[in-house]
PDB file of N, CA and C in Angstrom:
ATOM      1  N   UNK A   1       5.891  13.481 -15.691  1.00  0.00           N
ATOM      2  CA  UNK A   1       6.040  13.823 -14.287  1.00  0.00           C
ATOM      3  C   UNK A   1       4.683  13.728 -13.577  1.00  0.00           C
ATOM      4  N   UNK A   2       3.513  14.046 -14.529  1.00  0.00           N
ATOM      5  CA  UNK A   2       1.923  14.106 -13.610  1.00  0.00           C
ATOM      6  C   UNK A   2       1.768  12.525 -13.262  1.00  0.00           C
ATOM      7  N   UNK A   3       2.307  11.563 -14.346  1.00  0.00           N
ATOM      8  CA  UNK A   3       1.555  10.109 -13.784  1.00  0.00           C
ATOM      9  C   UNK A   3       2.933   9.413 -12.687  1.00  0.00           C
ATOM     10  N   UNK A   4       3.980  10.327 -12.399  1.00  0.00           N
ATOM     11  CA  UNK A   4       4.542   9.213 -11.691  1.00  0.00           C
ATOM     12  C   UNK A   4       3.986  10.113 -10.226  1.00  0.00           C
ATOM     13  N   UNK A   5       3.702  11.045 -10.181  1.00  0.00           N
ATOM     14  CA  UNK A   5       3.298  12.274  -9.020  1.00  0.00           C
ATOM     15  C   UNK A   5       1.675  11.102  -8.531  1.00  0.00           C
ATOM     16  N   UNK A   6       1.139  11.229  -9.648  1.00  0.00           N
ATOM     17  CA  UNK A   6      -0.273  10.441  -9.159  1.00  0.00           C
ATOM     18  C   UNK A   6      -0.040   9.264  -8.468  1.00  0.00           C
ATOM     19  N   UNK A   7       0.930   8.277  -9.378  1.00  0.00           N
ATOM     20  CA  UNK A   7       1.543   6.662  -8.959  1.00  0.00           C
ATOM     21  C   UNK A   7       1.810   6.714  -7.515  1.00  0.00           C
ATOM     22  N   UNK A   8       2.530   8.007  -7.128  1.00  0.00           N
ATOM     23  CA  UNK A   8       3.177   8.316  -5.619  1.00  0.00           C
ATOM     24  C   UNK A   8       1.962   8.183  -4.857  1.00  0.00           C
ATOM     25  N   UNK A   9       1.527   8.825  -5.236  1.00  0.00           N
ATOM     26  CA  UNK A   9       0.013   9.415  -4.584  1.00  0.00           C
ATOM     27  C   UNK A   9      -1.506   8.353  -3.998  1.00  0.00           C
ATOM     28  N   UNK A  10      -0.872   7.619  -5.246  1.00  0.00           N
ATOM     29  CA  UNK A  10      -1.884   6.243  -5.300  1.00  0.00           C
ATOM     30  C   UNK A  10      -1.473   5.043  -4.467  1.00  0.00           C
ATOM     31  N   UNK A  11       0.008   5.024  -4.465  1.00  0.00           N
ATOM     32  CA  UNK A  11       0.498   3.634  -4.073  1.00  0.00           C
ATOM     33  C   UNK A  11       1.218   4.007  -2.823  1.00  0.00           C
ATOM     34  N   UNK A  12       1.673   5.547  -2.479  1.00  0.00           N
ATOM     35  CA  UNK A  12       2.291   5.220  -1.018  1.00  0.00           C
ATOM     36  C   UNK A  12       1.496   6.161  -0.212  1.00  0.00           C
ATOM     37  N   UNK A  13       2.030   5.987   1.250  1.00  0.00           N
ATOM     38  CA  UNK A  13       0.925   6.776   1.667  1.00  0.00           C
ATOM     39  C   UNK A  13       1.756   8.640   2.262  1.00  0.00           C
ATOM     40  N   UNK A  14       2.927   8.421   1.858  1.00  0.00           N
ATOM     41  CA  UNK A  14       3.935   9.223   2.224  1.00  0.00           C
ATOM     42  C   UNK A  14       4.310   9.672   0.919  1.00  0.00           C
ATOM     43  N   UNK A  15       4.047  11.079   0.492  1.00  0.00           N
ATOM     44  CA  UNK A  15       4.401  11.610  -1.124  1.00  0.00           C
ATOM     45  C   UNK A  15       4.982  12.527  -1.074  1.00  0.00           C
ATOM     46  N   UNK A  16       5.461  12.973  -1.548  1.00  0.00           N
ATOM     47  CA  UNK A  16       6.190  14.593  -2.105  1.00  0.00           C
ATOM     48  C   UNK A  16       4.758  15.212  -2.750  1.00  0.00           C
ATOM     49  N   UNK A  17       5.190  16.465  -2.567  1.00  0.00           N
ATOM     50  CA  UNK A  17       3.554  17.737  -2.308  1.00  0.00           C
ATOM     51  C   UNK A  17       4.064  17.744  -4.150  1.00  0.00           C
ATOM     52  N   UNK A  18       2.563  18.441  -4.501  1.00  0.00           N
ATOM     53  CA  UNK A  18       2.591  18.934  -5.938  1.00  0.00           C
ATOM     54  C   UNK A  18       3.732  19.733  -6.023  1.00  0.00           C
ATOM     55  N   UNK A  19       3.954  20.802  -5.131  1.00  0.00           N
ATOM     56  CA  UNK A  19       5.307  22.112  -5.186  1.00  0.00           C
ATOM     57  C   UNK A  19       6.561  21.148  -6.050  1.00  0.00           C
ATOM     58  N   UNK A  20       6.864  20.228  -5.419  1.00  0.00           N
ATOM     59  CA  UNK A  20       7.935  19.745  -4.986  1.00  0.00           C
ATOM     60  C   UNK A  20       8.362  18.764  -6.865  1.00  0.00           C
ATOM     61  N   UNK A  21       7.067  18.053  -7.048  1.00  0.00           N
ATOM     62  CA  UNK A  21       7.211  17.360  -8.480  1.00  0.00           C
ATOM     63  C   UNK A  21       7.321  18.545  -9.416  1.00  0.00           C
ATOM     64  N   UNK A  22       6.960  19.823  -9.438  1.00  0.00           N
ATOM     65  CA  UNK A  22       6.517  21.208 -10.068  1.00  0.00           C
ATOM     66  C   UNK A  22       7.712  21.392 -10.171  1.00  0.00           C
ATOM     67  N   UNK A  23       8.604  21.450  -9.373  1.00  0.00           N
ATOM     68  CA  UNK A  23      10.393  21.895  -9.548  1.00  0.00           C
ATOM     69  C   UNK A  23      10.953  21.126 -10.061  1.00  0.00           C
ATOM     70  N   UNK A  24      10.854  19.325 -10.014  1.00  0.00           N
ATOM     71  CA  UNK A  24      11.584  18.420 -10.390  1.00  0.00           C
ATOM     72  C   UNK A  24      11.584  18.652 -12.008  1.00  0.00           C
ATOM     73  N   UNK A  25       9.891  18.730 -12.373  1.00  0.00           N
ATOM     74  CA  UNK A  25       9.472  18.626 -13.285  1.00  0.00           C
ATOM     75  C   UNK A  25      10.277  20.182 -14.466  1.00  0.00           C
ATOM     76  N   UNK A  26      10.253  21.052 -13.810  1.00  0.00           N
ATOM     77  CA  UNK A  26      10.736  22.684 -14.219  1.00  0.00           C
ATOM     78  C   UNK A  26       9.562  22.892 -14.645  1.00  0.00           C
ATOM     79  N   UNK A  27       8.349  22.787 -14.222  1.00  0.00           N
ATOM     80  CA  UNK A  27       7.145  23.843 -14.697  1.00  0.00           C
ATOM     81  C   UNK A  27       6.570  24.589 -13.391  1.00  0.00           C
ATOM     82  N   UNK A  28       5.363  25.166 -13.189  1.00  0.00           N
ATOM     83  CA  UNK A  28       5.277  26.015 -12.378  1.00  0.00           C
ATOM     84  C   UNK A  28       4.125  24.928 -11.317  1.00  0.00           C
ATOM     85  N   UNK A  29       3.974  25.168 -10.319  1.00  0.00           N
ATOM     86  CA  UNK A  29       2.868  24.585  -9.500  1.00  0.00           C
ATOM     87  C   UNK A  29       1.467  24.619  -9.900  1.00  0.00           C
ATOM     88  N   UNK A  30       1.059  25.785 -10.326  1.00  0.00           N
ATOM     89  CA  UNK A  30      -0.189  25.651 -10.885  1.00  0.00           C
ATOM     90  C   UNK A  30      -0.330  25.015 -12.412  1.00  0.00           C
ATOM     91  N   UNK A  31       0.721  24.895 -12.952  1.00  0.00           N
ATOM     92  CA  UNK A  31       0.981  23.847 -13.960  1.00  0.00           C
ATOM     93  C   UNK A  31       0.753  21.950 -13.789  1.00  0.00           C
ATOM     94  N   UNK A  32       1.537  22.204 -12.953  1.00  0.00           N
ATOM     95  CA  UNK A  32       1.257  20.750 -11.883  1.00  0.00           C
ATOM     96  C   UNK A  32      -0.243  20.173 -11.486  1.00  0.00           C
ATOM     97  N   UNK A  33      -0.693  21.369 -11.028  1.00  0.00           N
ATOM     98  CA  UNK A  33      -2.213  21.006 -10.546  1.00  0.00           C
ATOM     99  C   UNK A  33      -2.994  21.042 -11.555  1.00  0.00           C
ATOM    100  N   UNK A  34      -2.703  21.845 -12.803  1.00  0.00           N
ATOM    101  CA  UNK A  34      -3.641  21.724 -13.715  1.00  0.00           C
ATOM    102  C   UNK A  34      -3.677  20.192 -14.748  1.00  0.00           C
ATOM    103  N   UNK A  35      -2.377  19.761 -14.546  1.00  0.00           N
ATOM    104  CA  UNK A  35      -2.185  18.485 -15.515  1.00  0.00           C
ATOM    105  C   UNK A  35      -2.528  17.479 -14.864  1.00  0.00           C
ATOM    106  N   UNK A  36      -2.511  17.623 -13.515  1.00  0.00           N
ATOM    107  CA  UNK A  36      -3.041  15.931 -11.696  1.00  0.00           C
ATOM    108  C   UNK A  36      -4.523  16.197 -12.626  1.00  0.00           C
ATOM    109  N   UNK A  37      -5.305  17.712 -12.810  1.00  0.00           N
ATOM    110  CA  UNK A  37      -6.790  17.566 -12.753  1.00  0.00           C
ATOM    111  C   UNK A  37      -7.022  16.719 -13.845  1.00  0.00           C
ATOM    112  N   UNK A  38      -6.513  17.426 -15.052  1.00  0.00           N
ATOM    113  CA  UNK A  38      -6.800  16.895 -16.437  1.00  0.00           C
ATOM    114  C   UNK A  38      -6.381  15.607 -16.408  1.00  0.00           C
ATOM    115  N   UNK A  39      -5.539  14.770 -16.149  1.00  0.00           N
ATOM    116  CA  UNK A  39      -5.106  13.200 -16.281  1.00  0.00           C
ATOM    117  C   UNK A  39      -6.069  12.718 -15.582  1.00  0.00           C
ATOM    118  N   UNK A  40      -6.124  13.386 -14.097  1.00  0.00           N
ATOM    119  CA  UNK A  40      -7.549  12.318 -13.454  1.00  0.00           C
ATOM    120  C   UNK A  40      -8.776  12.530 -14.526  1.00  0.00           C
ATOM    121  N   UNK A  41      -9.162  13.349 -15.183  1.00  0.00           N
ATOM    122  CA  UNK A  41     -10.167  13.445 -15.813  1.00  0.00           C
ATOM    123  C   UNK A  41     -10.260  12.312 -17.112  1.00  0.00           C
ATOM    124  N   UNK A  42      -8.940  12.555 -17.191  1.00  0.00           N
ATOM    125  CA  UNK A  42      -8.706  11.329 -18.694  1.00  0.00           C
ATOM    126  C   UNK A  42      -9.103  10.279 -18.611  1.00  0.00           C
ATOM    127  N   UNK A  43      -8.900   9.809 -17.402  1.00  0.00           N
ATOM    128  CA  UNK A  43      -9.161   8.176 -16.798  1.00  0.00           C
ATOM    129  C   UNK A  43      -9.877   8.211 -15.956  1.00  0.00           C
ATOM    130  N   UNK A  44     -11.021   9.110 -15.656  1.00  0.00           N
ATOM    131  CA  UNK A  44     -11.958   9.334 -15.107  1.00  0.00           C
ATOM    132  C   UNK A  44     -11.879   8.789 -13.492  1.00  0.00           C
ATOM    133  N   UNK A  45     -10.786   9.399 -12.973  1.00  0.00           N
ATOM    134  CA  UNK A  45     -10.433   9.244 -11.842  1.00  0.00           C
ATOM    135  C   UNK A  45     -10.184   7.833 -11.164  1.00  0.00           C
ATOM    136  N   UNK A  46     -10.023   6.840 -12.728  1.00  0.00           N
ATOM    137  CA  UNK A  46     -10.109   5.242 -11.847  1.00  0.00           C
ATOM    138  C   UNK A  46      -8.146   4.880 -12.066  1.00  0.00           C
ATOM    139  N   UNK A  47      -7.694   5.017 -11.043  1.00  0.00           N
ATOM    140  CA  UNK A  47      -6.165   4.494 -11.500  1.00  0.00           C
ATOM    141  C   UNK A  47      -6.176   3.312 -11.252  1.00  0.00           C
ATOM    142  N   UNK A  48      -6.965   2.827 -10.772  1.00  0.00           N
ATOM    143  CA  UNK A  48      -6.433   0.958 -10.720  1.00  0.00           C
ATOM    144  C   UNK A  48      -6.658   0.135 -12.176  1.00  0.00           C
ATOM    145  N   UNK A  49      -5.156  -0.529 -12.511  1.00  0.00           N
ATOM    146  CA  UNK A  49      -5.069  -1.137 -13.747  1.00  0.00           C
ATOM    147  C   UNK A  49      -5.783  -2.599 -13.736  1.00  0.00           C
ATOM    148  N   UNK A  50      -5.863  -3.272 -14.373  1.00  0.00           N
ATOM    149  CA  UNK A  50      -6.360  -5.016 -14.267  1.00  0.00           C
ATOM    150  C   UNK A  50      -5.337  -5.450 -14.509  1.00  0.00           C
ATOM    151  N   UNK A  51      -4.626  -6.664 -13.577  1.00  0.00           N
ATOM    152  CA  UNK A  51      -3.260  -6.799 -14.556  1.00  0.00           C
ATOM    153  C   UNK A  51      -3.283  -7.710 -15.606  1.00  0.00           C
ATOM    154  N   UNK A  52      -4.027  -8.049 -15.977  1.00  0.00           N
ATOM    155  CA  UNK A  52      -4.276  -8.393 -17.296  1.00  0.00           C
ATOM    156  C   UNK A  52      -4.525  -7.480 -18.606  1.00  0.00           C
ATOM    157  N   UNK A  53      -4.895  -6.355 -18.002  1.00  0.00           N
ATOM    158  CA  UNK A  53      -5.089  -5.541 -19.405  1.00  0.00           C
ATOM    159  C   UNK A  53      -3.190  -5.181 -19.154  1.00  0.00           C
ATOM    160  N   UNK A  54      -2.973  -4.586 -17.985  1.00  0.00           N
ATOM    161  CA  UNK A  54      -1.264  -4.132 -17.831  1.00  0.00           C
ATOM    162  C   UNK A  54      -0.507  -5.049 -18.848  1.00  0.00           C
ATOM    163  N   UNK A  55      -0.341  -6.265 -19.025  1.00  0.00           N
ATOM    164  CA  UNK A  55       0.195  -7.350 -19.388  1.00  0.00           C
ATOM    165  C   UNK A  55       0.256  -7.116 -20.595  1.00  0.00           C
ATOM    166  N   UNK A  56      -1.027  -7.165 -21.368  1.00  0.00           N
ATOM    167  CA  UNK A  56      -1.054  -7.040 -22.461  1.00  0.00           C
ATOM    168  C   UNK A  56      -0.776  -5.637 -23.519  1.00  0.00           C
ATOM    169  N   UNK A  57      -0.795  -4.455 -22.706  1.00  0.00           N
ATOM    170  CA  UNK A  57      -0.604  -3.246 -22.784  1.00  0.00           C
ATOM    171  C   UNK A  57       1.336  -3.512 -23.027  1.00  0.00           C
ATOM    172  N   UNK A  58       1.891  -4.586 -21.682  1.00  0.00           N
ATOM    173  CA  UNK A  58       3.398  -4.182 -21.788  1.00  0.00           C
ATOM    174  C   UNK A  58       3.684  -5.465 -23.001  1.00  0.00           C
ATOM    175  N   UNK A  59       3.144  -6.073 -23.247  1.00  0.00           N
ATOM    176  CA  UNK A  59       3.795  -7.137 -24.125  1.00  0.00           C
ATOM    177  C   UNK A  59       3.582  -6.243 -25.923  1.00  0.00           C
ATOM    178  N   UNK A  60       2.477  -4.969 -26.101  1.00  0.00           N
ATOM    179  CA  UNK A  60       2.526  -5.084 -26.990  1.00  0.00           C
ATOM    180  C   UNK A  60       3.543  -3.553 -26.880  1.00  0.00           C
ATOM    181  N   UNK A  61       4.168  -2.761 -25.968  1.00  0.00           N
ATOM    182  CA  UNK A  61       5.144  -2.085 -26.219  1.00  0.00           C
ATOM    183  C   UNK A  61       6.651  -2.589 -26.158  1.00  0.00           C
ATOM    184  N   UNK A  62       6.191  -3.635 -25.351  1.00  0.00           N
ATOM    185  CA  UNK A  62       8.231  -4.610 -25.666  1.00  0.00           C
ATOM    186  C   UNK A  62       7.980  -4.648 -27.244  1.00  0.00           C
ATOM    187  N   UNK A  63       6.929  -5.387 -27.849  1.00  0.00           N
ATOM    188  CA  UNK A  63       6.804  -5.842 -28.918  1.00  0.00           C
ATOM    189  C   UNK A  63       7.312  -4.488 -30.095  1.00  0.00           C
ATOM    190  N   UNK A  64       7.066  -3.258 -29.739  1.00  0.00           N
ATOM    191  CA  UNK A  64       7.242  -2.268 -30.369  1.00  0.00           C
ATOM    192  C   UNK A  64       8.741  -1.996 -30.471  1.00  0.00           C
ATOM    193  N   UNK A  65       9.499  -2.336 -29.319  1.00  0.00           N
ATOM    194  CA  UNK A  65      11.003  -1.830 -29.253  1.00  0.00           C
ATOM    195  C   UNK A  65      11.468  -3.260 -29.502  1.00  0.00           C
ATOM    196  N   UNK A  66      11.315  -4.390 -29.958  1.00  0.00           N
ATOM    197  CA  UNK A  66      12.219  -5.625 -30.891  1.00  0.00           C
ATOM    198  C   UNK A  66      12.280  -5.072 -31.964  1.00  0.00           C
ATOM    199  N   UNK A  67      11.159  -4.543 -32.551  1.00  0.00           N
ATOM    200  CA  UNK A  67      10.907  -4.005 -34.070  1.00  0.00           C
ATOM    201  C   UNK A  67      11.853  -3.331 -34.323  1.00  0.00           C
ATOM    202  N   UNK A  68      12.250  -2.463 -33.420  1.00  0.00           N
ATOM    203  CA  UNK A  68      13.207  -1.565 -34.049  1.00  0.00           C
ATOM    204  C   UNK A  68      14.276  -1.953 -33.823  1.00  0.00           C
TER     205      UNK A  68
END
């Protein structure tokens, strides 16, 4: 729920508030805000992908679900 809340956040300019993903999600709001901080921290606040790394990132998880 935190990376599609960020995705919103990143790509439109019209979002649903943290409150609002916090209910969708069933955790609490300050739950919400604590997981937006920590993920931006993970990726050190850069969300833009290369789509070339994207590409290769999705070809090797298709690749994971033929396997099975």
């Amino acid at each position: 729920i935190t990376g599609v809340m960020i995705a919103a956040k990143f790509f439109d300019d019209h979002f649903y508030n943290n409150e609002y993903y916090a209910k969708v999600g069933g955790i609490s709001n300050k739950e919400i805000n604590s997981l937006e901080i920590e993920f931006l921290n993970y990726v050190n606040f850069s969300l833009y992908v290369d789509p070339i790394l994207f590409f290769k990132y999705r070809q090797r998880l298709l690749s994971q679900i033929k396997e099975k």
